[in-house]
PDB file of N, CA and C in Angstrom:
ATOM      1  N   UNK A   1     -19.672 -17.678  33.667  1.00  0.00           N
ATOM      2  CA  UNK A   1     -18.298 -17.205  33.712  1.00  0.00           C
ATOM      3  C   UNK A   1     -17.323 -18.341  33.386  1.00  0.00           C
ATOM      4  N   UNK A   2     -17.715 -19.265  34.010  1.00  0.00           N
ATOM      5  CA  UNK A   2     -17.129 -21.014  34.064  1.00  0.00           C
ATOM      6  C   UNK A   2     -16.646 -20.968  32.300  1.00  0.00           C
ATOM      7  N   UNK A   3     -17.940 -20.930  31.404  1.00  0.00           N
ATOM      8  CA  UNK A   3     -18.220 -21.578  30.128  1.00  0.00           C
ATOM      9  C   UNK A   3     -17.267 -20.147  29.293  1.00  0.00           C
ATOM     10  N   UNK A   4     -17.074 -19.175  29.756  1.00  0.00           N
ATOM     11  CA  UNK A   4     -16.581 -17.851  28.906  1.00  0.00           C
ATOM     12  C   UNK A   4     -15.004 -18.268  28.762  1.00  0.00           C
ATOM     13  N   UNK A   5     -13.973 -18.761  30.385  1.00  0.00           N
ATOM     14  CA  UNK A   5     -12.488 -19.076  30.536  1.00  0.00           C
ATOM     15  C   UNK A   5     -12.814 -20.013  29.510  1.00  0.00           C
ATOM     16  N   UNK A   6     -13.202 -21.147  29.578  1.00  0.00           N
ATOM     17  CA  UNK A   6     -12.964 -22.215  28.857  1.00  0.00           C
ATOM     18  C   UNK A   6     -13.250 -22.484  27.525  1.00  0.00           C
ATOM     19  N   UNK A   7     -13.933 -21.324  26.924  1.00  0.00           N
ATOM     20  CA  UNK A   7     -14.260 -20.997  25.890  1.00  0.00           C
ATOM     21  C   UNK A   7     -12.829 -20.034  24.852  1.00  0.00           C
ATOM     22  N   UNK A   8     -12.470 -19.268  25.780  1.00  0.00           N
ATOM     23  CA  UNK A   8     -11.416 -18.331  25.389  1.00  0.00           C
ATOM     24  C   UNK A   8     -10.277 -18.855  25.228  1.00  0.00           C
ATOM     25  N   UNK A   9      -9.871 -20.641  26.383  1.00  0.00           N
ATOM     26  CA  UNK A   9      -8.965 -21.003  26.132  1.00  0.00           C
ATOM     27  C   UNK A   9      -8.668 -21.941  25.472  1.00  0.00           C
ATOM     28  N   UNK A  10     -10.354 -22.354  24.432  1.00  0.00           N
ATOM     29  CA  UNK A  10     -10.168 -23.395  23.713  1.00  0.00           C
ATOM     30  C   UNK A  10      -9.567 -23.236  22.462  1.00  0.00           C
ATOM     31  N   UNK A  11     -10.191 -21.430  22.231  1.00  0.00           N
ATOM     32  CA  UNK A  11     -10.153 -20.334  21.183  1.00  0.00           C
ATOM     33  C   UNK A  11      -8.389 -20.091  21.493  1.00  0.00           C
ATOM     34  N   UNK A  12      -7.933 -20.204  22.325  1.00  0.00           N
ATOM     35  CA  UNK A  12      -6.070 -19.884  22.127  1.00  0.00           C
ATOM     36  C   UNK A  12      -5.743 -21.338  21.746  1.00  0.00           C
ATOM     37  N   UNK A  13      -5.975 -22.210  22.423  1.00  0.00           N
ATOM     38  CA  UNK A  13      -4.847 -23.382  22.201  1.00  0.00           C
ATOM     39  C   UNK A  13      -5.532 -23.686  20.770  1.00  0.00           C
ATOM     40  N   UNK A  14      -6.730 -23.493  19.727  1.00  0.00           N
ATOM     41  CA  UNK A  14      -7.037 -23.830  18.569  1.00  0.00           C
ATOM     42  C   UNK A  14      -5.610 -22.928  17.404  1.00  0.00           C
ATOM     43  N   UNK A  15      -5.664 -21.671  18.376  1.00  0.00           N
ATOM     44  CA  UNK A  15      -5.019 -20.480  17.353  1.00  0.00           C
ATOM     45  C   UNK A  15      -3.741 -20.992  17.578  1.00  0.00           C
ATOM     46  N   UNK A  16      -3.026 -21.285  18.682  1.00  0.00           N
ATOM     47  CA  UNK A  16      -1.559 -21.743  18.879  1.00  0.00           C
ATOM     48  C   UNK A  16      -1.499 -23.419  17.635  1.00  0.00           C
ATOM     49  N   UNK A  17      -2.217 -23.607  17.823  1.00  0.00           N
ATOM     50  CA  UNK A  17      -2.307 -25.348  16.757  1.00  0.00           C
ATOM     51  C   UNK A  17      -1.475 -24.815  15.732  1.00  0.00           C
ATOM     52  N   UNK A  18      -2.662 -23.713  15.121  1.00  0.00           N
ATOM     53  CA  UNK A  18      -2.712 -23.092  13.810  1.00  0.00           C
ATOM     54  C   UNK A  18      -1.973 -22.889  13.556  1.00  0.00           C
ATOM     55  N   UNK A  19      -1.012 -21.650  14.331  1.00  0.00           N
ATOM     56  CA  UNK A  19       0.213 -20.731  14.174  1.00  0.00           C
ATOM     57  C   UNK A  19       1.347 -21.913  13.913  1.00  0.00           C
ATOM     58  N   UNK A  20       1.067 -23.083  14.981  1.00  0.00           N
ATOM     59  CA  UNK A  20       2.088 -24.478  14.823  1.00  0.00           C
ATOM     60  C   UNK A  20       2.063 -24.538  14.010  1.00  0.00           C
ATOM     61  N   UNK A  21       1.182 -25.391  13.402  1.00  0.00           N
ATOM     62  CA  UNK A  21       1.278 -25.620  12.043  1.00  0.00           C
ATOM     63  C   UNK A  21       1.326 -25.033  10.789  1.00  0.00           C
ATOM     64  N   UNK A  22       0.999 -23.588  10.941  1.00  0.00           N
ATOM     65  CA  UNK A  22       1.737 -22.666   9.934  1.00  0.00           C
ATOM     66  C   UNK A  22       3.575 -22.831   9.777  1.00  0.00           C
ATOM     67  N   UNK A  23       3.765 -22.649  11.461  1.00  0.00           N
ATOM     68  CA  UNK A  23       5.280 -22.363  10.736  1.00  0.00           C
ATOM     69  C   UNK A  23       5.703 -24.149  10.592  1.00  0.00           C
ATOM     70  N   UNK A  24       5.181 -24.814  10.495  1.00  0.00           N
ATOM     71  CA  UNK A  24       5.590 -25.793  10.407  1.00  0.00           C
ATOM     72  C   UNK A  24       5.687 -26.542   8.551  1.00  0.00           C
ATOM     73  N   UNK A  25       4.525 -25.988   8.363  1.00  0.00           N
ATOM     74  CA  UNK A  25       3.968 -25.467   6.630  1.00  0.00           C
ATOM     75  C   UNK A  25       5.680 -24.527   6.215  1.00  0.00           C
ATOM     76  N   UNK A  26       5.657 -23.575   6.471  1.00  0.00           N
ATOM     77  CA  UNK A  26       6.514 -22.986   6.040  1.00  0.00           C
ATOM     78  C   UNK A  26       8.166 -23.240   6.010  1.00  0.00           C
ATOM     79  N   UNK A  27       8.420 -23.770   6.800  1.00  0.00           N
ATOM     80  CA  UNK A  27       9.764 -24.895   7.191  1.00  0.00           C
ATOM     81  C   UNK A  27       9.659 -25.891   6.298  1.00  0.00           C
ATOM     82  N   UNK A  28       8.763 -26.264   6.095  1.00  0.00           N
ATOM     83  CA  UNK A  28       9.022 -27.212   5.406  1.00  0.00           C
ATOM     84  C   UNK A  28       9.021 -26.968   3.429  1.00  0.00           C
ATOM     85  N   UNK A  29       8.230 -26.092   3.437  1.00  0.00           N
ATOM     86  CA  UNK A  29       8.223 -25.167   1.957  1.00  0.00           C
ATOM     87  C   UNK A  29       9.843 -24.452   1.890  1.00  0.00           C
ATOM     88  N   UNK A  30       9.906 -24.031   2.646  1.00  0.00           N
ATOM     89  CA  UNK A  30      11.479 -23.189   2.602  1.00  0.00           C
ATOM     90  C   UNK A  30      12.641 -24.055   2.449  1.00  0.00           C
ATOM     91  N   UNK A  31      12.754 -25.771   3.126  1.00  0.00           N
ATOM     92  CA  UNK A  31      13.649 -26.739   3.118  1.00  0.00           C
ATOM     93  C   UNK A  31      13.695 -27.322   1.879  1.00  0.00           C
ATOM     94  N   UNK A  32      12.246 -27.522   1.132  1.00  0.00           N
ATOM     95  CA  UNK A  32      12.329 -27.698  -0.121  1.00  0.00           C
ATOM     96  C   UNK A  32      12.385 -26.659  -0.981  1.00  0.00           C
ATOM     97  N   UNK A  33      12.463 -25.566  -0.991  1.00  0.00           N
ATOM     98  CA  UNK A  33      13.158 -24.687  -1.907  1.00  0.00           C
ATOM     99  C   UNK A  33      13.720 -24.660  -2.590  1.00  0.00           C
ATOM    100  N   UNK A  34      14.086 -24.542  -3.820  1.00  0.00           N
ATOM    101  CA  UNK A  34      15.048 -24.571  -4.814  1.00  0.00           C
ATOM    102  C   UNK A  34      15.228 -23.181  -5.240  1.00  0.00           C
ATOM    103  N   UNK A  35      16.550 -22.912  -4.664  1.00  0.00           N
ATOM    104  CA  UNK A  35      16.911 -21.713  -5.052  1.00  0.00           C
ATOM    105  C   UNK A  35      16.912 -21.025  -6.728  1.00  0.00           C
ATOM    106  N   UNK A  36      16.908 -20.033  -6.824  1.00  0.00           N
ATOM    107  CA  UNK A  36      16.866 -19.631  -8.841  1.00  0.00           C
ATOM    108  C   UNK A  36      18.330 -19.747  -8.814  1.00  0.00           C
ATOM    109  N   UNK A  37      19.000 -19.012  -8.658  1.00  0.00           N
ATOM    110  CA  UNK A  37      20.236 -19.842  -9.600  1.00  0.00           C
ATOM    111  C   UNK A  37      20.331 -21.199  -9.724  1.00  0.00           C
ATOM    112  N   UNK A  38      20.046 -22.115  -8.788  1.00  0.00           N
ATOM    113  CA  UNK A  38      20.159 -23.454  -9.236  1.00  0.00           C
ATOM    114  C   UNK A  38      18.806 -24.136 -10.409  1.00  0.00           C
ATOM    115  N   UNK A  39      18.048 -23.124 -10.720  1.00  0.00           N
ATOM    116  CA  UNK A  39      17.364 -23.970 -11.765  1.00  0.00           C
ATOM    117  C   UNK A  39      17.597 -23.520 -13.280  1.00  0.00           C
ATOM    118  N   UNK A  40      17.325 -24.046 -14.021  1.00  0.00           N
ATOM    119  CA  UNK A  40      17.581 -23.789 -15.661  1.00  0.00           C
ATOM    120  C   UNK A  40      16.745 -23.379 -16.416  1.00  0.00           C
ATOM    121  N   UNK A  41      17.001 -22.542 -17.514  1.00  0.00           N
ATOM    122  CA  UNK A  41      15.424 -21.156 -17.606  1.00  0.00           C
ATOM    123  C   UNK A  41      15.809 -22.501 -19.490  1.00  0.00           C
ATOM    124  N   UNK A  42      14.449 -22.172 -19.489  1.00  0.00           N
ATOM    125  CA  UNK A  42      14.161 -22.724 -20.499  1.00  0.00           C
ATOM    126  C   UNK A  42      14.234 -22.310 -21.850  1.00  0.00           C
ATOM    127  N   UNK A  43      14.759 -22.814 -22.521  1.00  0.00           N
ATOM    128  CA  UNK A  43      15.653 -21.710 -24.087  1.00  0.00           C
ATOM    129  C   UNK A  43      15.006 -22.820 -25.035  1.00  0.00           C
ATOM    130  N   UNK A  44      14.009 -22.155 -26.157  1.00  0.00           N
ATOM    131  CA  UNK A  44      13.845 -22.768 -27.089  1.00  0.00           C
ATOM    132  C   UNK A  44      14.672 -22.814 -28.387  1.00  0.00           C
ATOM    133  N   UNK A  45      14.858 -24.643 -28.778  1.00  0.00           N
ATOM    134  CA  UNK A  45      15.745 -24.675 -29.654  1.00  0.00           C
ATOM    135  C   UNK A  45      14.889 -24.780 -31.076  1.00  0.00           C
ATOM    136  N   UNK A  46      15.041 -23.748 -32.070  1.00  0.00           N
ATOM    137  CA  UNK A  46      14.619 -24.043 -32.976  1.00  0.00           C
ATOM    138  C   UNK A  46      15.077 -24.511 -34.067  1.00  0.00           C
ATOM    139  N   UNK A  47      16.561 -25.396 -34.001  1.00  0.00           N
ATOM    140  CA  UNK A  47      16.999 -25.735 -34.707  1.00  0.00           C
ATOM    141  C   UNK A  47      16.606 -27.318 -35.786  1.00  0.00           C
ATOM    142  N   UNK A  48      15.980 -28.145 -34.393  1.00  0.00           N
ATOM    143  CA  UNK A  48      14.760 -29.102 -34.660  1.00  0.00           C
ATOM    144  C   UNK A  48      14.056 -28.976 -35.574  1.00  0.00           C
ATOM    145  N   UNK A  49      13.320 -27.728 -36.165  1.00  0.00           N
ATOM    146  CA  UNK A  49      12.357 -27.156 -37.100  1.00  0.00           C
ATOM    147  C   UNK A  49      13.076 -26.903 -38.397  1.00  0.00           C
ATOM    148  N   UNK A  50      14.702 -26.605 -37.990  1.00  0.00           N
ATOM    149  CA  UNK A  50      14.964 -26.396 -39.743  1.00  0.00           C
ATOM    150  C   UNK A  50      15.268 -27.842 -40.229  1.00  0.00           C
ATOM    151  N   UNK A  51      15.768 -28.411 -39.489  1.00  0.00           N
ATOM    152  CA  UNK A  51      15.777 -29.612 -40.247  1.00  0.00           C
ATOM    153  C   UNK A  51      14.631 -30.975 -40.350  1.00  0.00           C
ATOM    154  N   UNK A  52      13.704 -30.391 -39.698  1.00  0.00           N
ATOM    155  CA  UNK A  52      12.329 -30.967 -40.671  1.00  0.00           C
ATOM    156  C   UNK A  52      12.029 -30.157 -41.591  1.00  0.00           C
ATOM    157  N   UNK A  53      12.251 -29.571 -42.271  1.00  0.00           N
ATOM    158  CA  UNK A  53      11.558 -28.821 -43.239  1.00  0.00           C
ATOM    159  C   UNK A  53      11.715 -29.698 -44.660  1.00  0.00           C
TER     160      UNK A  53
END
């Protein structure tokens, strides 16, 4: 019975780590975020090409 508590509560405080460090993963992905309007969509210039020709 001893080995079952201490088993179950090794199995929570492993899962609480986890969950920590999930949202901790995610805070930190979200802080570095770069929102879409602030980035620049990429437009090819083909004007380069006529004047190598």
């Amino acid at each position: 019975m001893q080995n079952d508590e201490s088993a179950n509560k090794l199995e929570q405080s492993e899962a609480a780590e986890r969950e920590a460090a999930k949202q901790r993963l995610l805070a930190q992905a979200e802080s570095e975020r770069v929102p879409v309007e602030d980035t620049t969509r990429a437009v090819p210039d083909r004007r380069w090409r006529r004047e190598q020709r």
